[in-house]
PDB file of N, CA and C in Angstrom:
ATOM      1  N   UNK A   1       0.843  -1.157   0.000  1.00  0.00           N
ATOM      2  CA  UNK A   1       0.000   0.000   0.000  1.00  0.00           C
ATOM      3  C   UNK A   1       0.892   1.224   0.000  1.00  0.00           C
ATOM      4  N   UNK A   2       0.422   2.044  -0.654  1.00  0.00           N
ATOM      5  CA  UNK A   2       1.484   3.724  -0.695  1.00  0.00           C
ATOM      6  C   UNK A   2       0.578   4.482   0.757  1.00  0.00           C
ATOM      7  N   UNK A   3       1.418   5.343   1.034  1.00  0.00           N
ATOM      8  CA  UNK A   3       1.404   5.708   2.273  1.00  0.00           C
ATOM      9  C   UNK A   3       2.157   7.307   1.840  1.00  0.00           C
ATOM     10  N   UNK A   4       1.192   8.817   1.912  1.00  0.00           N
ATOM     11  CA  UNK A   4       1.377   9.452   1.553  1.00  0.00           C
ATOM     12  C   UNK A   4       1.311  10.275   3.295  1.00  0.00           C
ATOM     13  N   UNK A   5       2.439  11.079   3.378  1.00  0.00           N
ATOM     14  CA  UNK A   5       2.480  11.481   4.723  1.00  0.00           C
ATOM     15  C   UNK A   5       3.278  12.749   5.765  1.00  0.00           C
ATOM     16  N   UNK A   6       2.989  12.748   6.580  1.00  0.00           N
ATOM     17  CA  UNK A   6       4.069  14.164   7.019  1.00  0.00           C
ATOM     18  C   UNK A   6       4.478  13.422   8.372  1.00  0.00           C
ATOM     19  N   UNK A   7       6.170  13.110   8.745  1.00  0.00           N
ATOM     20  CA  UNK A   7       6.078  13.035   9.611  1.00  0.00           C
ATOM     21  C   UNK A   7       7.242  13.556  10.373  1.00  0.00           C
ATOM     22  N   UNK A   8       7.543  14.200  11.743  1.00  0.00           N
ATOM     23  CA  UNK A   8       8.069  15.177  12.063  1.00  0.00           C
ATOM     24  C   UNK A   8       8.743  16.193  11.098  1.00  0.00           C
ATOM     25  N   UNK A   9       7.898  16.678  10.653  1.00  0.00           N
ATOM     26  CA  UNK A   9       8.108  17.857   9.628  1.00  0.00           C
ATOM     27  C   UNK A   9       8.571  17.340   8.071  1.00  0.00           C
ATOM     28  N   UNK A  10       8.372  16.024   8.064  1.00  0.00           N
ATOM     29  CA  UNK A  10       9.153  15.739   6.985  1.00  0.00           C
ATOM     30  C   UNK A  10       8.021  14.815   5.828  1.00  0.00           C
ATOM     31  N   UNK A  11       7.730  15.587   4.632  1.00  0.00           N
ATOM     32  CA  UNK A  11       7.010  15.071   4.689  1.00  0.00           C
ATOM     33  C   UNK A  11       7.629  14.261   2.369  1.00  0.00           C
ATOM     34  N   UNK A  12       6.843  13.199   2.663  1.00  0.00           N
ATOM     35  CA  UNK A  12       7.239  12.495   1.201  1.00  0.00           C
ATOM     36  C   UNK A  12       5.924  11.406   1.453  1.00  0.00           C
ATOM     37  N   UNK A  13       6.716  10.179   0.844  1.00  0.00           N
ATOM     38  CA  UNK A  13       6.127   9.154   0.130  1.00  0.00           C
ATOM     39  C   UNK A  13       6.402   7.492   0.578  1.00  0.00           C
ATOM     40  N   UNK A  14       6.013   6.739   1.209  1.00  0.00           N
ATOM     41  CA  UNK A  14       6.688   5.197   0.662  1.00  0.00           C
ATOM     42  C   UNK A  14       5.739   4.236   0.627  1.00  0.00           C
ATOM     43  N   UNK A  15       6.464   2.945   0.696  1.00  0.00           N
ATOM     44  CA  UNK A  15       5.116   1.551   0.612  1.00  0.00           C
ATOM     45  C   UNK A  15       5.352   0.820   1.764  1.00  0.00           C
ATOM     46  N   UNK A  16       4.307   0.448   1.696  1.00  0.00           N
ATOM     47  CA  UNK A  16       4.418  -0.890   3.359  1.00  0.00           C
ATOM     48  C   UNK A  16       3.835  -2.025   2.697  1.00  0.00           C
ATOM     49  N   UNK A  17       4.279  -3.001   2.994  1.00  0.00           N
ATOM     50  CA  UNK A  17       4.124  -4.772   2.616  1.00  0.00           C
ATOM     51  C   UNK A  17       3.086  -4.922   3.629  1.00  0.00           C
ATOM     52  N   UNK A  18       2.163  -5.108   3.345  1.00  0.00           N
ATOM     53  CA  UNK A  18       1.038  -6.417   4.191  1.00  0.00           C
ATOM     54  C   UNK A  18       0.779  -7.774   3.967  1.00  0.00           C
ATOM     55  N   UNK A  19       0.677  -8.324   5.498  1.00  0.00           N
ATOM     56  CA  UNK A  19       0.701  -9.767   5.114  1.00  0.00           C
ATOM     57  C   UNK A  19       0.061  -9.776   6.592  1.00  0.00           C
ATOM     58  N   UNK A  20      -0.781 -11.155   6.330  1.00  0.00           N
ATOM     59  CA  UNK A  20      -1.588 -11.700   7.204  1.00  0.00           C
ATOM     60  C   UNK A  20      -2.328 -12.884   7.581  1.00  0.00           C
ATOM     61  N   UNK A  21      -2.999 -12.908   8.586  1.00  0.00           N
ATOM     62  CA  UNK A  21      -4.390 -13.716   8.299  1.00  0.00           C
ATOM     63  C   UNK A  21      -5.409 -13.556   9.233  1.00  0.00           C
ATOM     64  N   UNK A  22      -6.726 -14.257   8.512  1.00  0.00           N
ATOM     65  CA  UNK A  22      -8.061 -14.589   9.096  1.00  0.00           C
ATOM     66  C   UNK A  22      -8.505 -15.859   9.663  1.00  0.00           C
ATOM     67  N   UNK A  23      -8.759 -15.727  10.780  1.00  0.00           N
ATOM     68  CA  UNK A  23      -9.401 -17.225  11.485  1.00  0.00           C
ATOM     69  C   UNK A  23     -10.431 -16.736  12.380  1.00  0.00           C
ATOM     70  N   UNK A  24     -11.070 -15.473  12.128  1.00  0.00           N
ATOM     71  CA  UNK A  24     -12.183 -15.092  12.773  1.00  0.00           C
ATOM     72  C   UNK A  24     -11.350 -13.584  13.864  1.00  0.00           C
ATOM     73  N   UNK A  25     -10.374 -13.730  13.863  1.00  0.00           N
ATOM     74  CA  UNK A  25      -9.468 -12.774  14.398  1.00  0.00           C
ATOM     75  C   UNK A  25      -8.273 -12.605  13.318  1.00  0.00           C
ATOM     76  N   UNK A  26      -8.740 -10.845  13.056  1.00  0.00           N
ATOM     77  CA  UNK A  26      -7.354 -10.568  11.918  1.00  0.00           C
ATOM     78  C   UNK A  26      -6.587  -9.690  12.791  1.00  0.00           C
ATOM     79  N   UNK A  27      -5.392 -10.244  11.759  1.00  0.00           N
ATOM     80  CA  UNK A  27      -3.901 -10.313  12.449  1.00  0.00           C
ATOM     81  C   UNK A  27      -3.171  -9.860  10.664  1.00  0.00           C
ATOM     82  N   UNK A  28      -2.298  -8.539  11.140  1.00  0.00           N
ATOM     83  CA  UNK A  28      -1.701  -8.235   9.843  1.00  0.00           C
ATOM     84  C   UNK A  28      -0.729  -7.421  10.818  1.00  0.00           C
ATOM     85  N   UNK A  29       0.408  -7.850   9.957  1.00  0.00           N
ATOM     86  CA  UNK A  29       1.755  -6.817  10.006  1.00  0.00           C
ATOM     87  C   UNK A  29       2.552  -6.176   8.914  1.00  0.00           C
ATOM     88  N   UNK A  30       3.249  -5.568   9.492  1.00  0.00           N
ATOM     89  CA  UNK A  30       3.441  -4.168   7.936  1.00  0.00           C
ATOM     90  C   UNK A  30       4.840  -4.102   8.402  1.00  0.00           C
ATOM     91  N   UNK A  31       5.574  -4.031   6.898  1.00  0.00           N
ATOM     92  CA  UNK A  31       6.672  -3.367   6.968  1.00  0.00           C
ATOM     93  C   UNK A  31       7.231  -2.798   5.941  1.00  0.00           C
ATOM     94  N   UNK A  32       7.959  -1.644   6.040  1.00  0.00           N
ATOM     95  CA  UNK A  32       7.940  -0.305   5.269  1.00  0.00           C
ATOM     96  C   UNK A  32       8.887  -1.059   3.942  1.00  0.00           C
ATOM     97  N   UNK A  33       8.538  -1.107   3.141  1.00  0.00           N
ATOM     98  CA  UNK A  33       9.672  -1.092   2.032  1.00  0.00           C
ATOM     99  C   UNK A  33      10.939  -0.897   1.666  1.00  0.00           C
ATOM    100  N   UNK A  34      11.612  -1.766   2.380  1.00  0.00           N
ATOM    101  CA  UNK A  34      13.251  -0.820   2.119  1.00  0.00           C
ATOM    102  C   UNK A  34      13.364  -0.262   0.571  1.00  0.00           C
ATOM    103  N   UNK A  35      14.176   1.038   0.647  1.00  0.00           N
ATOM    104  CA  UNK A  35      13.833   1.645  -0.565  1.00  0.00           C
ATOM    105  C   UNK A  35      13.071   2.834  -1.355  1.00  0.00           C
ATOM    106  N   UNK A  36      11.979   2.518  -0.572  1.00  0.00           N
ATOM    107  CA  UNK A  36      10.643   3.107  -1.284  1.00  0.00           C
ATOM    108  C   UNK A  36      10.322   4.446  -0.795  1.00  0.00           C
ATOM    109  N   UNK A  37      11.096   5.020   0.065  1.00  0.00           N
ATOM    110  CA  UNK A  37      10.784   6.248   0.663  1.00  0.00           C
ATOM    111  C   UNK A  37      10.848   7.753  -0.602  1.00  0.00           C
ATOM    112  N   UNK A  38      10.245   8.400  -0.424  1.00  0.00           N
ATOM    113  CA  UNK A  38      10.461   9.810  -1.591  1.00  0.00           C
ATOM    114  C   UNK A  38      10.613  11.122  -0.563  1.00  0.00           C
ATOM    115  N   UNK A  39      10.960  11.908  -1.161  1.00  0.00           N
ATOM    116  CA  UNK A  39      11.696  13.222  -0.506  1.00  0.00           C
ATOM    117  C   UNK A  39      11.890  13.443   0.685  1.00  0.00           C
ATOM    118  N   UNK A  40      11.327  13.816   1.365  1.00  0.00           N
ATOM    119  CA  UNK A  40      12.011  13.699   2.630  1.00  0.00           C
ATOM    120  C   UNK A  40      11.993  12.630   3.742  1.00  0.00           C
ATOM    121  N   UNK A  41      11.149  11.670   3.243  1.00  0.00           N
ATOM    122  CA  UNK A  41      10.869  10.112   3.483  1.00  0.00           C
ATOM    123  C   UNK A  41      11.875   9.349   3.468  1.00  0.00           C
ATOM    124  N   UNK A  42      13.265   9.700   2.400  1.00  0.00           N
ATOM    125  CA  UNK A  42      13.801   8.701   2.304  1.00  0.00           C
ATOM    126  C   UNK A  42      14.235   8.336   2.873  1.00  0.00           C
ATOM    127  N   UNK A  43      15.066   6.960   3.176  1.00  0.00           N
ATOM    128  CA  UNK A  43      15.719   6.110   4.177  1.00  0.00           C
ATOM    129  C   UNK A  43      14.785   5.389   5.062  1.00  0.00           C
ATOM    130  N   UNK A  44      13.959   6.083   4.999  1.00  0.00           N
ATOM    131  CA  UNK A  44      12.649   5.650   5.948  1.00  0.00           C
ATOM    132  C   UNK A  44      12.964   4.101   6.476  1.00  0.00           C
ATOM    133  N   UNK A  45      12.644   3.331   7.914  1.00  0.00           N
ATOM    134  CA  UNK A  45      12.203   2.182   7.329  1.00  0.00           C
ATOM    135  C   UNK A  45      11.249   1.858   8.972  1.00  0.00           C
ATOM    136  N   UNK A  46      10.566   0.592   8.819  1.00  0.00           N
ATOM    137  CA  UNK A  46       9.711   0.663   9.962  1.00  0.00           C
ATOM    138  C   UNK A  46       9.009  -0.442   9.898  1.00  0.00           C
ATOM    139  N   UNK A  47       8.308  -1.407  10.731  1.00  0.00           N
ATOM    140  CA  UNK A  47       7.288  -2.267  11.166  1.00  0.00           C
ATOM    141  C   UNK A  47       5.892  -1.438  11.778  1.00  0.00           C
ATOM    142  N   UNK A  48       5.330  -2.416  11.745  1.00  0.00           N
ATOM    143  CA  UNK A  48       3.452  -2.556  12.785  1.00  0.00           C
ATOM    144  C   UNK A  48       3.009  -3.489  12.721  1.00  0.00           C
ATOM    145  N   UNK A  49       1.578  -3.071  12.504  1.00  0.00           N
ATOM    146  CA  UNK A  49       0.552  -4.267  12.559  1.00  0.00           C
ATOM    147  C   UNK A  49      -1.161  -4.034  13.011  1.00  0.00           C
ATOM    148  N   UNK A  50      -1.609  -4.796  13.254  1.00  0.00           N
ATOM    149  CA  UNK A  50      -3.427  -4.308  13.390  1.00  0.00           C
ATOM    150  C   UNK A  50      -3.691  -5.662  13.724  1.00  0.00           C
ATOM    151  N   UNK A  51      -4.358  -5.178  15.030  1.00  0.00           N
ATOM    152  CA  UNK A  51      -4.868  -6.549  15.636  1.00  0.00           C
ATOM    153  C   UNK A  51      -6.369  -6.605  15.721  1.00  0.00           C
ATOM    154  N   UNK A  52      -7.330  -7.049  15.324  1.00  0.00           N
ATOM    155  CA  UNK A  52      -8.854  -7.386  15.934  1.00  0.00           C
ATOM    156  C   UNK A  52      -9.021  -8.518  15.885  1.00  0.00           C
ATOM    157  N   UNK A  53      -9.534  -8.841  17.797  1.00  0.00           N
ATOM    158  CA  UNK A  53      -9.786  -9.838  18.143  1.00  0.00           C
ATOM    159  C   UNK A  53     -11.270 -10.752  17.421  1.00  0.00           C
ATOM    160  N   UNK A  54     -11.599 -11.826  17.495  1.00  0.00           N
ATOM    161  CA  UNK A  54     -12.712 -12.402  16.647  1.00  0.00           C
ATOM    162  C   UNK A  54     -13.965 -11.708  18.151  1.00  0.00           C
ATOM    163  N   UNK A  55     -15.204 -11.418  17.233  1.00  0.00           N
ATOM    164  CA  UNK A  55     -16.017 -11.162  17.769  1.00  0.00           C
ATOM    165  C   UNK A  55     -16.039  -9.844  18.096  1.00  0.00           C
ATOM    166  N   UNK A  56     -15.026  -8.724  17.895  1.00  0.00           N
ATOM    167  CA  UNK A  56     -15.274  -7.382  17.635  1.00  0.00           C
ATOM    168  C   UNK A  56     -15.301  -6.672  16.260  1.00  0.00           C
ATOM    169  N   UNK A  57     -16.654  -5.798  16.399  1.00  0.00           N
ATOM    170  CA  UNK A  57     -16.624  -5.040  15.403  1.00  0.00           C
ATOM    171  C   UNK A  57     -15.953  -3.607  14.903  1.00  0.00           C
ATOM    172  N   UNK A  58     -15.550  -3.043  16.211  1.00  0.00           N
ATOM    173  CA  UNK A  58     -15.373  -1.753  16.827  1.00  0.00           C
ATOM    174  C   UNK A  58     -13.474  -1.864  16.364  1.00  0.00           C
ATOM    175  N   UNK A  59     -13.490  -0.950  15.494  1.00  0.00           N
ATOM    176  CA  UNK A  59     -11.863  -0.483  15.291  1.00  0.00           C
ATOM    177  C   UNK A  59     -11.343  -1.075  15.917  1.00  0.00           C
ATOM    178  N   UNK A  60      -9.926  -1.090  16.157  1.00  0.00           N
ATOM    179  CA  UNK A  60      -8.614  -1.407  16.974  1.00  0.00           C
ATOM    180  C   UNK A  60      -7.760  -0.434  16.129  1.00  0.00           C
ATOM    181  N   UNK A  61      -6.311  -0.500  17.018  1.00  0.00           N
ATOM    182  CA  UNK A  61      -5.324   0.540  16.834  1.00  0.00           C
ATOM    183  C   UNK A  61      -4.495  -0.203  16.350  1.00  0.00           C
ATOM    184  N   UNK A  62      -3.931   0.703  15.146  1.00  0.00           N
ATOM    185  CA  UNK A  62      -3.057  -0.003  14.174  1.00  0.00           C
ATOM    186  C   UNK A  62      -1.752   0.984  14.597  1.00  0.00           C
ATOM    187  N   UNK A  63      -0.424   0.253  14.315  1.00  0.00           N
ATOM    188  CA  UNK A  63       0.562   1.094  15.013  1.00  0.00           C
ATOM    189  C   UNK A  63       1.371   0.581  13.761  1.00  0.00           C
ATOM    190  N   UNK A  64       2.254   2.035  13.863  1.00  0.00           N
ATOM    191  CA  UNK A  64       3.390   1.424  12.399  1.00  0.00           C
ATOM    192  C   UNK A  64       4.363   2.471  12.910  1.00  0.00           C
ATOM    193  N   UNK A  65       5.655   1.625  13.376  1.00  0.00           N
ATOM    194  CA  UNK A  65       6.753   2.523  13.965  1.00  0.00           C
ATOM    195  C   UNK A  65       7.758   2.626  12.793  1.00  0.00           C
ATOM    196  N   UNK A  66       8.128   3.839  12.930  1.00  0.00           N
ATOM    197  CA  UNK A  66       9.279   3.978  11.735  1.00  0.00           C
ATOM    198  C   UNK A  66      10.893   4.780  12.331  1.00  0.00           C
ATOM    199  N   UNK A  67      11.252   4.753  11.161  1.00  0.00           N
ATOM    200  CA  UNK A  67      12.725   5.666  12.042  1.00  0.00           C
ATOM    201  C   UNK A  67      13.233   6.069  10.608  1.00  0.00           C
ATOM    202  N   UNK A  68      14.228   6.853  10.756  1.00  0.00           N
ATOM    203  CA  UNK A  68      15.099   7.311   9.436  1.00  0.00           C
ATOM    204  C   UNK A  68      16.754   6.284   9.555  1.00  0.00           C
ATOM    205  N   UNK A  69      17.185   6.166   8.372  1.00  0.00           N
ATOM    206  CA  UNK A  69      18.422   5.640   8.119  1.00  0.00           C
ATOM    207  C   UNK A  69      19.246   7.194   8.529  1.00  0.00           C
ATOM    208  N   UNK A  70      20.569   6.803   9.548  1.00  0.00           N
ATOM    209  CA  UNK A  70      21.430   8.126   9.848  1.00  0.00           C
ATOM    210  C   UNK A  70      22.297   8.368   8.612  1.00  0.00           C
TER     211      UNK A  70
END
């Protein structure tokens, strides 16, 4: 998925890989594309994920930590 964004002042472009699964509880984790970052994005790189338990309908919090290459 592209991921268009501003983050601490910096703002560009990259992709995150999803992968997962369903067994009545979805479970997906993400990780940033090495590579794929654009202007002030670049170097970017980072993990997450999104958890909902089976039997909720109600959002959950998806977290995707990133950092810059020094």
């Amino acid at each position: 998925m592209a991921v268009h964004a501003t983050i601490g002042g910096k703002t560009g472009s990259f992709a995150v890989r999803a992968t997962g699964m369903y067994d009545g509880t979805v479970r997906t984790t993400w990780d940033v594309v090495e590579g794929s970052g654009t202007r002030g994005l670049a170097g970017i790189k980072g993990t997450g994920g999104y958890f909902l338990p089976k039997g909720h309908k109600d959002a959950s919090e998806a977290v995707l930590e990133v950092e810059f290459a020094s």
